[in-house]
N, C-alpha and C. Protein backbone atom coordinates (compact mmCIF):
# COMPACT_ATOMS: atom_id res chain seq x y z
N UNK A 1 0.84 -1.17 0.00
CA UNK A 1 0.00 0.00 0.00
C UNK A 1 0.89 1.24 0.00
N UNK A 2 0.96 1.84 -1.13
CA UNK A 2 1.14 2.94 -1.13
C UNK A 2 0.46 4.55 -0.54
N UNK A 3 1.62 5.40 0.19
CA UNK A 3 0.94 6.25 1.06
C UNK A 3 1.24 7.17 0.75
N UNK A 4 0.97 8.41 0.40
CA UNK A 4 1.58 9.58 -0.01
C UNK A 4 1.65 10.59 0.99
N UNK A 5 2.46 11.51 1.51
CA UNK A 5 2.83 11.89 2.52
C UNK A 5 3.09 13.44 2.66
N UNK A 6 2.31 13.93 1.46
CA UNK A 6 3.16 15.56 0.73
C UNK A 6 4.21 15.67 1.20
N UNK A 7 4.94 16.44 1.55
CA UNK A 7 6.05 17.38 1.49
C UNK A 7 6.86 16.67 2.94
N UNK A 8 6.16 15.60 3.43
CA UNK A 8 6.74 15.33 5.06
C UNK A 8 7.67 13.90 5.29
N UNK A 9 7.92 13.35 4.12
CA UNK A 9 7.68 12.06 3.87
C UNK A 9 9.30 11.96 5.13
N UNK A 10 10.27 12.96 5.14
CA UNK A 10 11.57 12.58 5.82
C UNK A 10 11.03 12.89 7.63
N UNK A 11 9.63 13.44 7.58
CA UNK A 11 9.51 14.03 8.82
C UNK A 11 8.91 12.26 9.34
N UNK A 12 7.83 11.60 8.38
CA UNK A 12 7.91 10.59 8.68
C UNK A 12 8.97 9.35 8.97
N UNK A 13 9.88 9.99 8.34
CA UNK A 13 11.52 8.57 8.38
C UNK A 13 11.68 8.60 9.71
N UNK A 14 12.03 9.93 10.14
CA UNK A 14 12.13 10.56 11.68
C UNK A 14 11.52 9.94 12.84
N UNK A 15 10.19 10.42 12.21
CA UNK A 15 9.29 9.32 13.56
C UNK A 15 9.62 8.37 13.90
N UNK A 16 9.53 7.04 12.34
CA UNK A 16 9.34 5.73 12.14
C UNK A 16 11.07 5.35 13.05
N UNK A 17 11.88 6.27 12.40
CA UNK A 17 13.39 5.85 12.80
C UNK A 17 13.04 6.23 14.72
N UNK A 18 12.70 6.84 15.68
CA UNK A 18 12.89 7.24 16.83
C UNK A 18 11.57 5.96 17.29
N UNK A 19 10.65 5.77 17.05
CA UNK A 19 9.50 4.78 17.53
C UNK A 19 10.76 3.28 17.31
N UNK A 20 11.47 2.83 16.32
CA UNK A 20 12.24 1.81 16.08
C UNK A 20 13.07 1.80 17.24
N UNK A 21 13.91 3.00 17.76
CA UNK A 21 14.46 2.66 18.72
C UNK A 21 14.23 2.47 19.65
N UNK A 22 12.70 3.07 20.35
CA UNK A 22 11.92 3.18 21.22
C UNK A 22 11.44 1.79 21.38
N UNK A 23 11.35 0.90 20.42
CA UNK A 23 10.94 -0.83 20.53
C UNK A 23 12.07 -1.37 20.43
N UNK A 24 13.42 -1.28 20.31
CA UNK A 24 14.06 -2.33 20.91
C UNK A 24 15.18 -2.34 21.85
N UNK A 25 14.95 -2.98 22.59
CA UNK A 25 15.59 -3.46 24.14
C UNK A 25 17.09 -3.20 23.65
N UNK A 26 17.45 -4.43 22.98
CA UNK A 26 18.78 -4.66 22.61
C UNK A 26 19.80 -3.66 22.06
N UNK A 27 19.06 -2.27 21.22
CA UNK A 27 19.27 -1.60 20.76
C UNK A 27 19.62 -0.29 21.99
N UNK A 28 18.57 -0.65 22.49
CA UNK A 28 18.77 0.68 23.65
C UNK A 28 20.00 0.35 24.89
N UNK A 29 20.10 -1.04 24.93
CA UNK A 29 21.31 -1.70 26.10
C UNK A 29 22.41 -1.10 24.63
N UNK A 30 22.73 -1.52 23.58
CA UNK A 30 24.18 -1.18 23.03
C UNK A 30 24.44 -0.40 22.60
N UNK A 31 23.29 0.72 22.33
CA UNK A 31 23.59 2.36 21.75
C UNK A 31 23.42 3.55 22.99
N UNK A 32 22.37 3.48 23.54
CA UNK A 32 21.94 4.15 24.85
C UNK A 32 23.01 3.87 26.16
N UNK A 33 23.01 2.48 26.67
CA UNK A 33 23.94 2.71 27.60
C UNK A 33 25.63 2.64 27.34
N UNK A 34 25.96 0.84 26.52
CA UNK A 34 27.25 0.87 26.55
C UNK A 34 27.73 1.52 25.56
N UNK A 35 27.22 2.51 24.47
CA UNK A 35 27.31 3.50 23.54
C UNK A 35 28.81 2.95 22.56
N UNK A 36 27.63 1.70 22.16
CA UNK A 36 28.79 1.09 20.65
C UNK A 36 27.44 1.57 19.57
N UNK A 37 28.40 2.75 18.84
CA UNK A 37 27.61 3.12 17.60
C UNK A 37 28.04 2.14 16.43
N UNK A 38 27.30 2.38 15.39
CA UNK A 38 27.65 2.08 14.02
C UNK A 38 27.94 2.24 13.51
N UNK A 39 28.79 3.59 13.73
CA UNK A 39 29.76 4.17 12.54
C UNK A 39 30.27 5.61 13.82
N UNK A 40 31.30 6.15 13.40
CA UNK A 40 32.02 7.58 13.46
C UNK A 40 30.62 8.22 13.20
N UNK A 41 30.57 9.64 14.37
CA UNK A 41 29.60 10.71 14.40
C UNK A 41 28.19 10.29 14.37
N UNK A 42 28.24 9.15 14.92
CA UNK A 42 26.61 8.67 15.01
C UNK A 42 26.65 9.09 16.70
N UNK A 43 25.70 9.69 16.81
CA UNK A 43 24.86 9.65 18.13
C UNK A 43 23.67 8.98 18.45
N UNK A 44 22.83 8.56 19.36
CA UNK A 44 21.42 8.43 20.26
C UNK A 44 21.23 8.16 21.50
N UNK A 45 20.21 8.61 21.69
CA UNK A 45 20.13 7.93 23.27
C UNK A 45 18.41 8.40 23.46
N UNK A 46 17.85 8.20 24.40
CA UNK A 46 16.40 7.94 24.91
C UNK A 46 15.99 9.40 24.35
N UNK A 47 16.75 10.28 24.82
CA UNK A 47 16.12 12.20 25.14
C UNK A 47 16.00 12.44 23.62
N UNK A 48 17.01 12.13 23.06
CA UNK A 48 17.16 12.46 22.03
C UNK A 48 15.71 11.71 20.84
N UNK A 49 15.26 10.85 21.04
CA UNK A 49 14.18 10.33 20.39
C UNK A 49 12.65 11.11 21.25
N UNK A 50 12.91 11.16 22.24
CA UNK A 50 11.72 12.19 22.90
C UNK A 50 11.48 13.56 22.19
N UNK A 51 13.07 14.03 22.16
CA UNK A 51 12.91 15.67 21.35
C UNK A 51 12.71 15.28 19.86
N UNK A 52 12.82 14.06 19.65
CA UNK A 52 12.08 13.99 18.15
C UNK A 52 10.67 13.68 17.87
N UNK A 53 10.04 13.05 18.83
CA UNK A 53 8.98 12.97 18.40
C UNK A 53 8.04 13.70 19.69
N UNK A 54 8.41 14.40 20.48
CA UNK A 54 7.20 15.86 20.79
C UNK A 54 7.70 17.03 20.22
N UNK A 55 9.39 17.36 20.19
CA UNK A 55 9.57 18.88 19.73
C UNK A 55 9.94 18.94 18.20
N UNK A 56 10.31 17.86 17.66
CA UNK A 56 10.93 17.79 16.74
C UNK A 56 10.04 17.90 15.76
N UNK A 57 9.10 16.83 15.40
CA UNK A 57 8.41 16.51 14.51
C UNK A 57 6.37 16.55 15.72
N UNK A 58 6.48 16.81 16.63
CA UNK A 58 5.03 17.14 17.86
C UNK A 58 4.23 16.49 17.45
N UNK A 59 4.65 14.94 16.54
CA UNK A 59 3.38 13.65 16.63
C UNK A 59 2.86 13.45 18.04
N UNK A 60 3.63 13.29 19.22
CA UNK A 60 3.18 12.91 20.24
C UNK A 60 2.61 14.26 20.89
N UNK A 61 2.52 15.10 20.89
CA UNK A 61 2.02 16.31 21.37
C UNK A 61 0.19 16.15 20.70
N UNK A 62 -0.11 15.51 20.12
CA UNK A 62 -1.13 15.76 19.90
C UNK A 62 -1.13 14.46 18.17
N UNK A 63 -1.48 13.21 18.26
CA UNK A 63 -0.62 12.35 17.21
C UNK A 63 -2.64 13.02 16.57
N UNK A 64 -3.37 12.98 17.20
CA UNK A 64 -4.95 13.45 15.90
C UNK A 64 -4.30 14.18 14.80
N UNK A 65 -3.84 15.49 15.07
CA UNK A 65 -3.37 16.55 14.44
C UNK A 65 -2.59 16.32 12.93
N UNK A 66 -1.51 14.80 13.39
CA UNK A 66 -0.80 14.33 12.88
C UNK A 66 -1.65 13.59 11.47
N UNK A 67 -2.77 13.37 11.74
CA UNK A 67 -3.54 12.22 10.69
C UNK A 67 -3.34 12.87 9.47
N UNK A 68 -2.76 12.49 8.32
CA UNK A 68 -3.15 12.87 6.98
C UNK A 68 -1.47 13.21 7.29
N UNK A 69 -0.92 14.07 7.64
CA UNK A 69 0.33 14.88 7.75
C UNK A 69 1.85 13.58 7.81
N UNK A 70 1.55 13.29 9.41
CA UNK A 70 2.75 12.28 8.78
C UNK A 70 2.04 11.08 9.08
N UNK A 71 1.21 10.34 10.03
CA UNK A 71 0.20 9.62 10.03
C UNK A 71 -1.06 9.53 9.36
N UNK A 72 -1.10 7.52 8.92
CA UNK A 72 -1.94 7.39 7.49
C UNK A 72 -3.50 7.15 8.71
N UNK A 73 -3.39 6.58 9.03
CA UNK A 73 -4.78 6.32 9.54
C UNK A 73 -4.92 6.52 11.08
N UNK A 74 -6.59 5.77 11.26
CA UNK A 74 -6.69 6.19 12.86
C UNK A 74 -6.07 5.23 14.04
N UNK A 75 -5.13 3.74 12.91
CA UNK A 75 -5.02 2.93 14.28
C UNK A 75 -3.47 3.76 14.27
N UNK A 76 -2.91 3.99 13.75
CA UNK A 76 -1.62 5.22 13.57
C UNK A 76 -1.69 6.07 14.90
N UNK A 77 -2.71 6.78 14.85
CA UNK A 77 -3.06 7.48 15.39
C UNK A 77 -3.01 7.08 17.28
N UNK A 78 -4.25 6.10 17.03
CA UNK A 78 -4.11 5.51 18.49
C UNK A 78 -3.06 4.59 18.83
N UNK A 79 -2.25 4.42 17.92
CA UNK A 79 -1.07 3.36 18.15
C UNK A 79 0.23 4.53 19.19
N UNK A 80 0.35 5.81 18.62
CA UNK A 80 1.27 6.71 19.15
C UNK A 80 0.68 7.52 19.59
N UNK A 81 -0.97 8.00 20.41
CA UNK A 81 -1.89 7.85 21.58
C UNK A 81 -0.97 7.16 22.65
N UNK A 82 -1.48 5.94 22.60
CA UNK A 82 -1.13 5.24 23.35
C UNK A 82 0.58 4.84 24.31
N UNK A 83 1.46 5.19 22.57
CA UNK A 83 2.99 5.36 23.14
C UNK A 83 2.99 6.55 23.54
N UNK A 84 2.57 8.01 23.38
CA UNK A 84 2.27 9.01 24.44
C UNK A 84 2.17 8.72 25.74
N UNK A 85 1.28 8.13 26.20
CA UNK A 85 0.65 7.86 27.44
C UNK A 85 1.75 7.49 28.01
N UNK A 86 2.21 6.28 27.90
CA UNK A 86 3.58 5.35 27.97
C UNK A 86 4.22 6.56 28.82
N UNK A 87 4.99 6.91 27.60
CA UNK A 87 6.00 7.83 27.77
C UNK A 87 6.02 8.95 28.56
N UNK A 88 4.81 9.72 28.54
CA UNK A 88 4.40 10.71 29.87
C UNK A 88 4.49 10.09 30.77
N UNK A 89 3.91 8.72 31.11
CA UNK A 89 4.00 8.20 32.81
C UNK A 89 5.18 7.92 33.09
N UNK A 90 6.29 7.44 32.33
CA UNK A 90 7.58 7.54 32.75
C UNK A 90 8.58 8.49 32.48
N UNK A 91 8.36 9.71 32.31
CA UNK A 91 9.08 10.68 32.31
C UNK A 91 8.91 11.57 33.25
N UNK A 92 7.34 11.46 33.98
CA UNK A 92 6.11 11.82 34.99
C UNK A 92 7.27 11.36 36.45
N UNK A 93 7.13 10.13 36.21
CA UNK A 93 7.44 8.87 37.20
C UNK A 93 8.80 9.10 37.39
N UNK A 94 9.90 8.71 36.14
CA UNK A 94 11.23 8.53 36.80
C UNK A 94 12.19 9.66 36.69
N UNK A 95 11.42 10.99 35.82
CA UNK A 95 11.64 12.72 35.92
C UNK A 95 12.48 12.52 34.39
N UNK A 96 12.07 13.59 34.08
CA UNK A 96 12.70 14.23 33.08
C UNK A 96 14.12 14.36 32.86
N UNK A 97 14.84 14.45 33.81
CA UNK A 97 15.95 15.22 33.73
C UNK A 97 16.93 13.72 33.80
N UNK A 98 16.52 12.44 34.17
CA UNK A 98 17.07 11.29 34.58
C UNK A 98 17.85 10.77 33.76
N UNK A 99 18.75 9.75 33.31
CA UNK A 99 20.20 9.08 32.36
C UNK A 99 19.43 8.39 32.16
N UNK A 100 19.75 7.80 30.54
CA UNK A 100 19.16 6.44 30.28
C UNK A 100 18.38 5.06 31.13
N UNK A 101 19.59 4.96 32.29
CA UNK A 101 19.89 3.78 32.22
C UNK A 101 18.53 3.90 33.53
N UNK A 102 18.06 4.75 34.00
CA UNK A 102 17.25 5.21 35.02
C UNK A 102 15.63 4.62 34.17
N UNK A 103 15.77 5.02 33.08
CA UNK A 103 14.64 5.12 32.18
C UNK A 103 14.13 2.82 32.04
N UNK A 104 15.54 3.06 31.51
CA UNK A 104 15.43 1.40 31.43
C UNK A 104 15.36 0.67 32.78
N UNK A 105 15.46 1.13 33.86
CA UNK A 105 15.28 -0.06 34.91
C UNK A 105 14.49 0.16 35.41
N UNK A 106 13.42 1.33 34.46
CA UNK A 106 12.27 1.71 35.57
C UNK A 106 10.85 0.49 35.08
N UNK A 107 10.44 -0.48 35.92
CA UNK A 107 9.61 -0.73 35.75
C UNK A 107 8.23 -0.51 34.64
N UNK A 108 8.29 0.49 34.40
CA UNK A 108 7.52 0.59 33.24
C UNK A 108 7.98 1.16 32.03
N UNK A 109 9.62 0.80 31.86
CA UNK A 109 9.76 0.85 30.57
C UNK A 109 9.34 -0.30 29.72
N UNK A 110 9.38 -1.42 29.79
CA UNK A 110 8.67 -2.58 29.09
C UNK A 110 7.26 -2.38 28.60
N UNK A 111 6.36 -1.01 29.32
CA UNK A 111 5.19 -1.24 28.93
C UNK A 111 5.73 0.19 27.62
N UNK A 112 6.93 1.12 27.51
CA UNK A 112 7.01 1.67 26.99
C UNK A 112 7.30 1.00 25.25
N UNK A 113 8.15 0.20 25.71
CA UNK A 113 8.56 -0.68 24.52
C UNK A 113 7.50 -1.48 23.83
N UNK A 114 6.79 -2.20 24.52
CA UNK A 114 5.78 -2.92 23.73
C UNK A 114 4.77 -2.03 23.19
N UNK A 115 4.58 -0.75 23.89
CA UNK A 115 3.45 0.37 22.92
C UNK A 115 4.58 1.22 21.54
N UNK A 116 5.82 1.19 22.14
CA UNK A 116 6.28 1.16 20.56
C UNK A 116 6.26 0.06 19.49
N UNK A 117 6.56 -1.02 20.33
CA UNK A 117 6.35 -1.88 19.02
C UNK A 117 5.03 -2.11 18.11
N UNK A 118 3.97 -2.08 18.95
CA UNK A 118 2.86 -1.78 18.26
C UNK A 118 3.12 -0.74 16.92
N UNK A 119 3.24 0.32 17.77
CA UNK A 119 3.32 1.56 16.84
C UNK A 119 4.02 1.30 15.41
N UNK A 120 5.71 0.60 15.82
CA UNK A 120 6.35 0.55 14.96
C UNK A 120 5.65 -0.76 13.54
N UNK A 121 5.15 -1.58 14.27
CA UNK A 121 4.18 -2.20 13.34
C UNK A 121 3.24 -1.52 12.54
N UNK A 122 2.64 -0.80 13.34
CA UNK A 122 1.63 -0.11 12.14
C UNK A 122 2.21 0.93 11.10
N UNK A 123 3.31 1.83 11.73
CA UNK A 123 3.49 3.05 10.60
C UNK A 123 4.98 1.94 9.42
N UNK A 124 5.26 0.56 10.01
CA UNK A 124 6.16 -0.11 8.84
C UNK A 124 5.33 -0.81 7.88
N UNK A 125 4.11 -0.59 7.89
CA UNK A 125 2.98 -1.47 6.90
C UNK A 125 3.54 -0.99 5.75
């Protein structure tokens, strides 16, 4: 299925690329904490996918808004709803200002990860 995206299609790569890291574990233990990149001048880490998807690209600030723009439909929609929620209660919970590794041992990062993977399922259709 082809989706057409006007003018946003890299704002969508963005998302899709920060929700990807946001679903996997393994990824976040070898880039986030013991920080083995994949190449020279690669960066990431947790904050950095947060400021991409509320300040960066403000899907999660409001993902309705998002429908048509960089999200195709409404389970899109409620798919990164829902990783919102996630993500407010543990940023709520283990503070804003906290290191990775705070994020990952907090008890409800697992429920953060599995509402990305959802997500990341629906916007990789």
């Amino acid at each position: 299925m082809s989706r057409d995206f006007g003018n946003l299609p890299a704002m969508r790569r963005e998302i899709i690329s920060a929700v990807r890291a946001l679903s996997d574990s393994d990824y976040q233990q070898r880039v986030w904490i013991d920080r083995i990149y994949p190449h020279a001048d690669f960066f990431d880490d947790f904050t950095l996918n947060v400021n991409t998807l509320y300040d960066d690209t403000t899907v999660l600030d409001d993902p309705a808004a998002a429908l048509g723009r960089t999200l195709a439909d409404d389970a899109e929609v409620e798919a990164m709803q829902c990783l919102a929620g996630r993500l407010d209660e543990i940023l709520d919970t283990v503070g804003r200002e906290a290191d990775d590794i705070a994020f990952l041992q907090s008890p409800l990062w697992s429920g953060v990860v599995t509402a990305a993977q959802e997500a990341l399922r629906l916007l990789d259709r």
